[in-house]
N, C-alpha and C. Protein backbone atom coordinates (compact mmCIF):
# COMPACT_ATOMS: atom_id res chain seq x y z
N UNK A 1 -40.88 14.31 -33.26
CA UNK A 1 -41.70 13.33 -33.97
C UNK A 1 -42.70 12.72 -33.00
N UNK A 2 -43.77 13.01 -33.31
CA UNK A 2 -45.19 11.82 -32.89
C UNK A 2 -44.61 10.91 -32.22
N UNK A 3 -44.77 10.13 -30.89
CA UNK A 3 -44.34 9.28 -30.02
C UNK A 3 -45.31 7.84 -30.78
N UNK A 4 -46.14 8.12 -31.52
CA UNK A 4 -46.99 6.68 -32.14
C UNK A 4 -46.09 6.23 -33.46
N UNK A 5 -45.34 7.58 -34.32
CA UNK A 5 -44.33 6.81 -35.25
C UNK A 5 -43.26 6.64 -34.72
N UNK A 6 -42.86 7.17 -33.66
CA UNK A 6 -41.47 6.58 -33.01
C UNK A 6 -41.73 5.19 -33.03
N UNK A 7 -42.96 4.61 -31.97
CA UNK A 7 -42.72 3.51 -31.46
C UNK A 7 -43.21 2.48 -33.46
N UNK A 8 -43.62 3.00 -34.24
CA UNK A 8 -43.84 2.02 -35.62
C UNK A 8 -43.23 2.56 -36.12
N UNK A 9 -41.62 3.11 -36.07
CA UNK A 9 -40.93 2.97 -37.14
C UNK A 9 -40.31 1.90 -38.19
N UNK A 10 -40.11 0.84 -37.92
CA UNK A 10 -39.60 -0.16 -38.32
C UNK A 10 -40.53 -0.87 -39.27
N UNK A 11 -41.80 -0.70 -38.75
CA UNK A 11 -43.12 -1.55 -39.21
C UNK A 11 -43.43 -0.37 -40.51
N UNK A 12 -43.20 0.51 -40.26
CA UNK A 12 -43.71 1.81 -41.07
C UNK A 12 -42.35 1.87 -42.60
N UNK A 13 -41.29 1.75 -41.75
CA UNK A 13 -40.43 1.83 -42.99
C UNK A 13 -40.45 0.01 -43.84
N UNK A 14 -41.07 -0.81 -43.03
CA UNK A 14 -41.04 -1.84 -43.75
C UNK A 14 -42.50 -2.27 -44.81
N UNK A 15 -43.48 -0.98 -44.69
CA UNK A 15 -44.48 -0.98 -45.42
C UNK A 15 -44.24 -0.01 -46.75
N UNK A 16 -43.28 0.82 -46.17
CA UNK A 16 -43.27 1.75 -47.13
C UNK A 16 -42.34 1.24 -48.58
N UNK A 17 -40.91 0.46 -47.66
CA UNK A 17 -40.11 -0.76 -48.74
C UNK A 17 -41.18 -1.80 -49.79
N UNK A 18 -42.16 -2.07 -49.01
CA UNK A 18 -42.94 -3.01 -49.49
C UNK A 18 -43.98 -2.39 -50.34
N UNK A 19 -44.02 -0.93 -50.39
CA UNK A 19 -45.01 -0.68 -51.56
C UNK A 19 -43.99 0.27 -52.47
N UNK A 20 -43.25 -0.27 -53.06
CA UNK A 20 -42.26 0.30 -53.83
C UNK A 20 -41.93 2.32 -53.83
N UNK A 21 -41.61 2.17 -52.13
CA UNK A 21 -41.47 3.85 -51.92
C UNK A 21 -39.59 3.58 -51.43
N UNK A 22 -39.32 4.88 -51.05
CA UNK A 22 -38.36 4.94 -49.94
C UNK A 22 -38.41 6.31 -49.79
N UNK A 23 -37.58 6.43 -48.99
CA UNK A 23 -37.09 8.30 -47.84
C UNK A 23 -38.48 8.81 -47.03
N UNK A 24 -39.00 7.88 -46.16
CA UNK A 24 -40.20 8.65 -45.78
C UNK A 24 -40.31 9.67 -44.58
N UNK A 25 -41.05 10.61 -44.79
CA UNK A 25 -40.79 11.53 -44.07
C UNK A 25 -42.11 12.65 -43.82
N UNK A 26 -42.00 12.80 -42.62
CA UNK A 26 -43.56 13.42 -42.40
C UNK A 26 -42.82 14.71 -42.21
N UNK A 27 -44.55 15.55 -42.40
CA UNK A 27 -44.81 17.00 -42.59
C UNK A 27 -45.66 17.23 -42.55
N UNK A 28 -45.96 18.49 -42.25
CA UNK A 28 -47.39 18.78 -41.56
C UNK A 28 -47.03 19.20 -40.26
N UNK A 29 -48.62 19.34 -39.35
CA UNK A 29 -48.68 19.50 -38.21
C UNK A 29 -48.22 18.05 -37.16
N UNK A 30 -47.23 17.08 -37.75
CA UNK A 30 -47.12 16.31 -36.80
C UNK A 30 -45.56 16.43 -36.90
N UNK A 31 -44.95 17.18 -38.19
CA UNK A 31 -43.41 17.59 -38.09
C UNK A 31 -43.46 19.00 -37.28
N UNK A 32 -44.09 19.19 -37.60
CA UNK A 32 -44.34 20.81 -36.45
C UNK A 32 -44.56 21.08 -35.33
N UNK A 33 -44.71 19.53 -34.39
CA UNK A 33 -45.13 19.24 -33.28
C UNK A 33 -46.24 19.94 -32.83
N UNK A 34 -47.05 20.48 -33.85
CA UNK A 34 -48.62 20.99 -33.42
C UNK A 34 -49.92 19.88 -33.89
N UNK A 35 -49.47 18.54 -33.68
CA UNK A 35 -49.92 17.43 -33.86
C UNK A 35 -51.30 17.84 -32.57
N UNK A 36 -52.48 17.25 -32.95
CA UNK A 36 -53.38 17.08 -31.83
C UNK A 36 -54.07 15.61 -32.15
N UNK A 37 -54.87 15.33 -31.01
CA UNK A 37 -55.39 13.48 -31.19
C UNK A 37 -56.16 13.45 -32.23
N UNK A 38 -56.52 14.32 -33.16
CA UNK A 38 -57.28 14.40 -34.17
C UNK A 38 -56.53 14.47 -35.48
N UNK A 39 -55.54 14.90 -34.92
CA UNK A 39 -54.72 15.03 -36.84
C UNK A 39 -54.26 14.17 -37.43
N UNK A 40 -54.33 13.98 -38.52
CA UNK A 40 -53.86 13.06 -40.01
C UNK A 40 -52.31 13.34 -40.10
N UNK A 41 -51.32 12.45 -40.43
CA UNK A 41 -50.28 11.93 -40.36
C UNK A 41 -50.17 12.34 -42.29
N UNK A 42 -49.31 13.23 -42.08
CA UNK A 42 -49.17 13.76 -43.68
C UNK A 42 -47.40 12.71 -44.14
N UNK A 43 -47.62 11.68 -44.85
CA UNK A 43 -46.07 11.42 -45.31
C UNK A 43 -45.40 11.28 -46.60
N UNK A 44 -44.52 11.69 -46.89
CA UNK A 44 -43.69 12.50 -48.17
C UNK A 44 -42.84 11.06 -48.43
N UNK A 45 -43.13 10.45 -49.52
CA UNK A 45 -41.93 8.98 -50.25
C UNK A 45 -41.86 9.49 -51.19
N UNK A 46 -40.57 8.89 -51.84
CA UNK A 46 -40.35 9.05 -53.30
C UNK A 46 -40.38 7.37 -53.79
N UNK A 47 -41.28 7.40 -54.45
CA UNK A 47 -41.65 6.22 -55.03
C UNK A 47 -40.72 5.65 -55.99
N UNK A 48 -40.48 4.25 -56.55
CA UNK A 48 -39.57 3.62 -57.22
C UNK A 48 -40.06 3.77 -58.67
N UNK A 49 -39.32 3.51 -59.73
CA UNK A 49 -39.78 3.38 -61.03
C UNK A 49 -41.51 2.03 -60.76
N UNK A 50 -40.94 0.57 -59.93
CA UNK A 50 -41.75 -0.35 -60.06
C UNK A 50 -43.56 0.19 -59.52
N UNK A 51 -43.03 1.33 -59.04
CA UNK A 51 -44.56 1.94 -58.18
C UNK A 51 -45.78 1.85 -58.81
N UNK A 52 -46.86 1.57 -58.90
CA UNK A 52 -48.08 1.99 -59.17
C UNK A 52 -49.13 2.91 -58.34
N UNK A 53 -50.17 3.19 -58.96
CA UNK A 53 -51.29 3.49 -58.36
C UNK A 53 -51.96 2.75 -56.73
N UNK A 54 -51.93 1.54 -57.20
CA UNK A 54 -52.19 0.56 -55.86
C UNK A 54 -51.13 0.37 -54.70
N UNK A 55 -49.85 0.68 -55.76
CA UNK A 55 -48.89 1.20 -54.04
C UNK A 55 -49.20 1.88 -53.10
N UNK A 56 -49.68 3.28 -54.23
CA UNK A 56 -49.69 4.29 -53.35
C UNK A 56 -50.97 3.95 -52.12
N UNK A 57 -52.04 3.61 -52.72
CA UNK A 57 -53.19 3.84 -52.52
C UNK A 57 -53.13 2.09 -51.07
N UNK A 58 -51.83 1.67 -51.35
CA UNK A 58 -52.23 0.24 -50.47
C UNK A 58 -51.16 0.84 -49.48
N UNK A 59 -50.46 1.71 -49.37
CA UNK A 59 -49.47 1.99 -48.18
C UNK A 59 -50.56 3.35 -47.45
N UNK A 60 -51.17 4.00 -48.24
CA UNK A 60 -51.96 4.48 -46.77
C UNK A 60 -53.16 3.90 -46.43
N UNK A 61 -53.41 3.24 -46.76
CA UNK A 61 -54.30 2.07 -46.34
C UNK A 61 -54.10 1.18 -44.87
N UNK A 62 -52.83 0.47 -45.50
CA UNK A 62 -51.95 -0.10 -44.55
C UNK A 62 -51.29 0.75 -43.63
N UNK A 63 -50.79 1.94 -44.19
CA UNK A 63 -50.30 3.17 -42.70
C UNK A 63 -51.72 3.54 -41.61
N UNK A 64 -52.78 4.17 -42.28
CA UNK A 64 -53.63 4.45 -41.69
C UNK A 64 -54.34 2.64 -40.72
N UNK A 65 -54.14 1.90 -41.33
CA UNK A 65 -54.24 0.47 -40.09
C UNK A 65 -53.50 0.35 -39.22
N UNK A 66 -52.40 0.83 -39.07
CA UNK A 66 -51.06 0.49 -38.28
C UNK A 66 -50.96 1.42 -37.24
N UNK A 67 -51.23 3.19 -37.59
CA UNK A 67 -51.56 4.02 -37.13
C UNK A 67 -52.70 4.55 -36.21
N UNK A 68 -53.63 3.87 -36.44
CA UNK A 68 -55.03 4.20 -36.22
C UNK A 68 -55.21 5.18 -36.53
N UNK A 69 -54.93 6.34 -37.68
CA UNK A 69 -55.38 7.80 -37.95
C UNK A 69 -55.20 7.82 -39.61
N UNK A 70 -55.53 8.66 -39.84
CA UNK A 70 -55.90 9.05 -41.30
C UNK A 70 -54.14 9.47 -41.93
N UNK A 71 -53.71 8.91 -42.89
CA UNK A 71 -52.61 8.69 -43.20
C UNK A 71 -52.67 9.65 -44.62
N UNK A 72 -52.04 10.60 -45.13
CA UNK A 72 -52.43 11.41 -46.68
C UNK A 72 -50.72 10.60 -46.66
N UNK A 73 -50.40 10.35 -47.43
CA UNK A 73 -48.95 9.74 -48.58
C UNK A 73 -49.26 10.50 -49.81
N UNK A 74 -47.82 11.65 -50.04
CA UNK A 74 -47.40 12.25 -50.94
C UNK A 74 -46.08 12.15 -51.75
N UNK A 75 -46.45 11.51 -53.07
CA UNK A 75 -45.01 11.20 -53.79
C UNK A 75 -44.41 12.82 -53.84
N UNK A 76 -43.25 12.80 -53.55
CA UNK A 76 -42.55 13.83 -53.63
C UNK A 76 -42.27 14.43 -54.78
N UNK A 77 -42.30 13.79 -56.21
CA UNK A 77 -41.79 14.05 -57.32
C UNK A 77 -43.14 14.95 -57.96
N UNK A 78 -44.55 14.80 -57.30
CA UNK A 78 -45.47 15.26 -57.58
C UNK A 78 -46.27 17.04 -56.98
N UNK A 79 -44.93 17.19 -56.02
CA UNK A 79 -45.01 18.79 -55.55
C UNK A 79 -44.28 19.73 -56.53
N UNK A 80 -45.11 20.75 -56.38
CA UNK A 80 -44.79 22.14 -57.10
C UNK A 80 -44.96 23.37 -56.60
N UNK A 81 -44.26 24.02 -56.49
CA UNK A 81 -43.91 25.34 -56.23
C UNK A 81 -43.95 25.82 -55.02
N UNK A 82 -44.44 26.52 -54.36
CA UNK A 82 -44.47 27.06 -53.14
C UNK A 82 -44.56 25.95 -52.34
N UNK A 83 -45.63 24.93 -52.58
CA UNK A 83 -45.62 23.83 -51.77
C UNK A 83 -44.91 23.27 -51.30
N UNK A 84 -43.95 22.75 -52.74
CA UNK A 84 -42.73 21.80 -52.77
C UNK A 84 -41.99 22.17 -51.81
N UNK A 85 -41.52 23.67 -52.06
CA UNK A 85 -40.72 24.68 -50.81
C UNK A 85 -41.06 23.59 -49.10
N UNK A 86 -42.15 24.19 -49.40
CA UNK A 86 -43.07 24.04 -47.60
C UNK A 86 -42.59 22.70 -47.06
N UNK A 87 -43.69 21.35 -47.74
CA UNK A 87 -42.83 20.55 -47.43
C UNK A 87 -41.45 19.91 -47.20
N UNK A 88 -40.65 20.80 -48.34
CA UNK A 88 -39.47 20.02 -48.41
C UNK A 88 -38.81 20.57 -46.95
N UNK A 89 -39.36 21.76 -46.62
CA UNK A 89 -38.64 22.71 -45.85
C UNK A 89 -38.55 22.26 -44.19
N UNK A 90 -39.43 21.65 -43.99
CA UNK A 90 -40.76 21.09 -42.67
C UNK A 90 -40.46 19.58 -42.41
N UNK A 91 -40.13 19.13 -43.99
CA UNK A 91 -40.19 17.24 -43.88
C UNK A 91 -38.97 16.82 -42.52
N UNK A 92 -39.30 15.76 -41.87
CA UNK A 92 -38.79 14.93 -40.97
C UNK A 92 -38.30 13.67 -41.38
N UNK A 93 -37.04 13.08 -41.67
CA UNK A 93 -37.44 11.96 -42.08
C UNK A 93 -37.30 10.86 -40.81
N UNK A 94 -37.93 9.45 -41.13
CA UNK A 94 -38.59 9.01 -40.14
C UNK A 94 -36.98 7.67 -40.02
């Protein structure tokens, strides 16, 4: 795992509680440890019934502030097929 979410884990899982997510877990090239200073921070929640649109859209907002990098947040319930595979296969949880 990325040595920048090691050190914001706590802050990271307490944004993610706070926008009605839980189980977060990255994937991508930063679970693959082929992370470079340029790459986007891909992370996989499964959102609560209370979730909205502005959750989603206010936790990578708030990840990508905390982070300093471009944050993609993917509800999990919203992958399909080969994908779903990939990520599920790759995910880290944090």
């Amino acid at each position: 795992m990325n040595d920048r979410l090691f050190r914001h884990r706590d802050e990271i899982h307490r944004l993610v509680t706070e926008h009605h997510a839980t189980a977060p877990r990255v994937f991508g090239s930063v679970a693959r440890g082929e992370a470079t200073g340029s790459s986007d921070v891909d992370l996989l929640v499964d959102f609560t019934p209370e979730a909205g649109l502005l959750d989603e859209i206010g936790l990578r907002l708030a990840l990508a502030d905390l982070l300093h990098v471009e944050v993609d947040v993917v509800a999990s319930d919203t992958l399909r097929g080969e994908f779903r595979e990939r990520v599920l296969r790759e995910a880290v949880a944090l």
